[in-house]
Protein backbone atom coordinates (compact mmCIF):
# COMPACT_ATOMS: atom_id res chain seq x y z
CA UNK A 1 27.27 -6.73 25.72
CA UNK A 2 25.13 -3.87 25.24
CA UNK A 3 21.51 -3.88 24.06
CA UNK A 4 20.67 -3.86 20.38
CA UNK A 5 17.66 -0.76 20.08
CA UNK A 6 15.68 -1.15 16.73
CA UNK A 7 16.14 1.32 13.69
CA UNK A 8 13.69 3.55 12.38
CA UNK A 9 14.00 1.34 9.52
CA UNK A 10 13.07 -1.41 11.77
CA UNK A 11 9.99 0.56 12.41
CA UNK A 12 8.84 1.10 8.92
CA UNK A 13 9.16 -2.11 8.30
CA UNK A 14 6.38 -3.12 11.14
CA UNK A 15 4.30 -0.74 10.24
CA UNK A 16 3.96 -1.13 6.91
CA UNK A 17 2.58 -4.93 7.87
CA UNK A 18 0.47 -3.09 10.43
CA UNK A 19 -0.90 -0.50 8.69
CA UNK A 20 -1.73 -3.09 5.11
CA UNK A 21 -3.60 -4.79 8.16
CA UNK A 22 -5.59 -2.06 9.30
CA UNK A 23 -4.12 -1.71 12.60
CA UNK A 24 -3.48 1.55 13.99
CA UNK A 25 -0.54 2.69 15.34
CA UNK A 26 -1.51 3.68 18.20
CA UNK A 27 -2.86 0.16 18.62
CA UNK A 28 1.03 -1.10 18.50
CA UNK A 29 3.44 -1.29 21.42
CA UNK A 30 7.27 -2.05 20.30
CA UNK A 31 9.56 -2.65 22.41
CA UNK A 32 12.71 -0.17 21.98
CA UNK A 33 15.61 -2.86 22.73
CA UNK A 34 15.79 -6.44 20.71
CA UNK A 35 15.33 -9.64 22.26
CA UNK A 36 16.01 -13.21 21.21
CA UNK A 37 13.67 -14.79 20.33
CA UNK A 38 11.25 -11.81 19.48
CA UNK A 39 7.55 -12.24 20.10
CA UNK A 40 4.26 -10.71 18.81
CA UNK A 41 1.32 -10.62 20.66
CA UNK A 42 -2.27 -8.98 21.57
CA UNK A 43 -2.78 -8.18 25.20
CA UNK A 44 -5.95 -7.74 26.93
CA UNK A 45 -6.40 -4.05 26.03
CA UNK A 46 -6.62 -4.95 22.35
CA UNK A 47 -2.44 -3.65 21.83
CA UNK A 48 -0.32 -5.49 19.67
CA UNK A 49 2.72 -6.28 21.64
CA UNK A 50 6.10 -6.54 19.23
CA UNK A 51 9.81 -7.68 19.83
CA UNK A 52 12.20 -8.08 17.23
CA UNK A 53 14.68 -10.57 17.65
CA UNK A 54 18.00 -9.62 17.67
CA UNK A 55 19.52 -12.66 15.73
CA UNK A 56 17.09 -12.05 13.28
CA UNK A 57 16.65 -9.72 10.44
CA UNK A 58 13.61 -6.98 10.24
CA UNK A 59 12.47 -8.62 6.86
CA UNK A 60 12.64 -11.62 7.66
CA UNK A 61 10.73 -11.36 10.87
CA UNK A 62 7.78 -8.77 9.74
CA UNK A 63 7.21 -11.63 7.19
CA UNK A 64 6.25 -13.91 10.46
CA UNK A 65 4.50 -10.86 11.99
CA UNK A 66 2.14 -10.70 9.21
CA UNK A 67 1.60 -14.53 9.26
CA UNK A 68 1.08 -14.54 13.16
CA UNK A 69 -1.18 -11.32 12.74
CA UNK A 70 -3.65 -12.68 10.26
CA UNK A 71 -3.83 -15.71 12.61
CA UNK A 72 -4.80 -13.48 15.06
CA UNK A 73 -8.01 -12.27 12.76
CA UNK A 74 -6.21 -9.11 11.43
CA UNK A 75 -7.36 -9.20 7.45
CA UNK A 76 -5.77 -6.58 5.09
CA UNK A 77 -7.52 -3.43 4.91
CA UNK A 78 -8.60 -1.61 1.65
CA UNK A 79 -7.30 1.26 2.65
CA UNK A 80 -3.46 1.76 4.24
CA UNK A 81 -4.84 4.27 6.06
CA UNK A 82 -6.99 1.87 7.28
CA UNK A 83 -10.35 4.55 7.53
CA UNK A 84 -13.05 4.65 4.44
CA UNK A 85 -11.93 7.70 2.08
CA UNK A 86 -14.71 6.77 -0.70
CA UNK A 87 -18.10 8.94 -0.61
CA UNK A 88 -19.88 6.46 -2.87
CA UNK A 89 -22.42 5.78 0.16
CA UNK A 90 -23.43 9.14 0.27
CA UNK A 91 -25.20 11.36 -2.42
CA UNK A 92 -23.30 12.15 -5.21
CA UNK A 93 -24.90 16.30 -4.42
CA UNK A 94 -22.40 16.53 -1.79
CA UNK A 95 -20.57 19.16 -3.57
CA UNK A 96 -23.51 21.13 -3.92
CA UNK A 97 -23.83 21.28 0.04
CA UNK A 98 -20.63 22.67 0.50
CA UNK A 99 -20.03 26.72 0.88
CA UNK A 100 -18.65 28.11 -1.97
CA UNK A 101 -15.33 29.73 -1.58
CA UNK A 102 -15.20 33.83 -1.20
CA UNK A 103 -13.52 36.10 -2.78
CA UNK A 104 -9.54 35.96 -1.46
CA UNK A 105 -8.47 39.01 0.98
CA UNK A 106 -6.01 41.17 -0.51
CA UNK A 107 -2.93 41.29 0.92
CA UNK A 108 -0.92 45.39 1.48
């Protein structure tokens, strides 16, 4: 029997409970072939090892990833990118420090 590899859709579908959990992706190891039972864990470098099971569908298994995750002390992020994009700690005359924009060059 040959080995089942995981979809791209498969892969969305991790990282979208990843990434609502603040988790980077570079933080995430997933293993390219499915295995019963699956398995999701954090190794001693801080990774977050993932299997998907093979008798087991993508949905239904990112909903235990989550679960297992948050067990872990992952807590959903604010932001899905999962980095601070609000400037409401800083001065509101932060426009004022930036250069104004030239005249364009003109294009022959």
């Amino acid at each position: 029997m040959a080995e089942e590899l995981i979809s791209m859709e498969d892969m969305e579908s991790i990282f979208e409970v990843t990434d609502s959990l603040g988790i980077h992706r570079e933080s995430v190891r997933v293993e390219l072939t499915k295995e019963d039972p699956g398995s999701i864990q954090k190794v001693a470098d801080g990774m977050v090892e993932i299997t998907l099971p093979v008798n087991e569908s993508a949905d239904v298994f990112c909903r235990k990833l989550r679960i297992d995750l948050e067990a872990m002390g992952y807590q959903p992020a604010d932001s899905v990118l999962s980095y601070d994009d609000d400037d409401d700690d800083d001065d509101d005359d932060d426009e004022d420090a930036r250069p104004a924009s030239g005249p364009r060059p003109r294009l022959s």
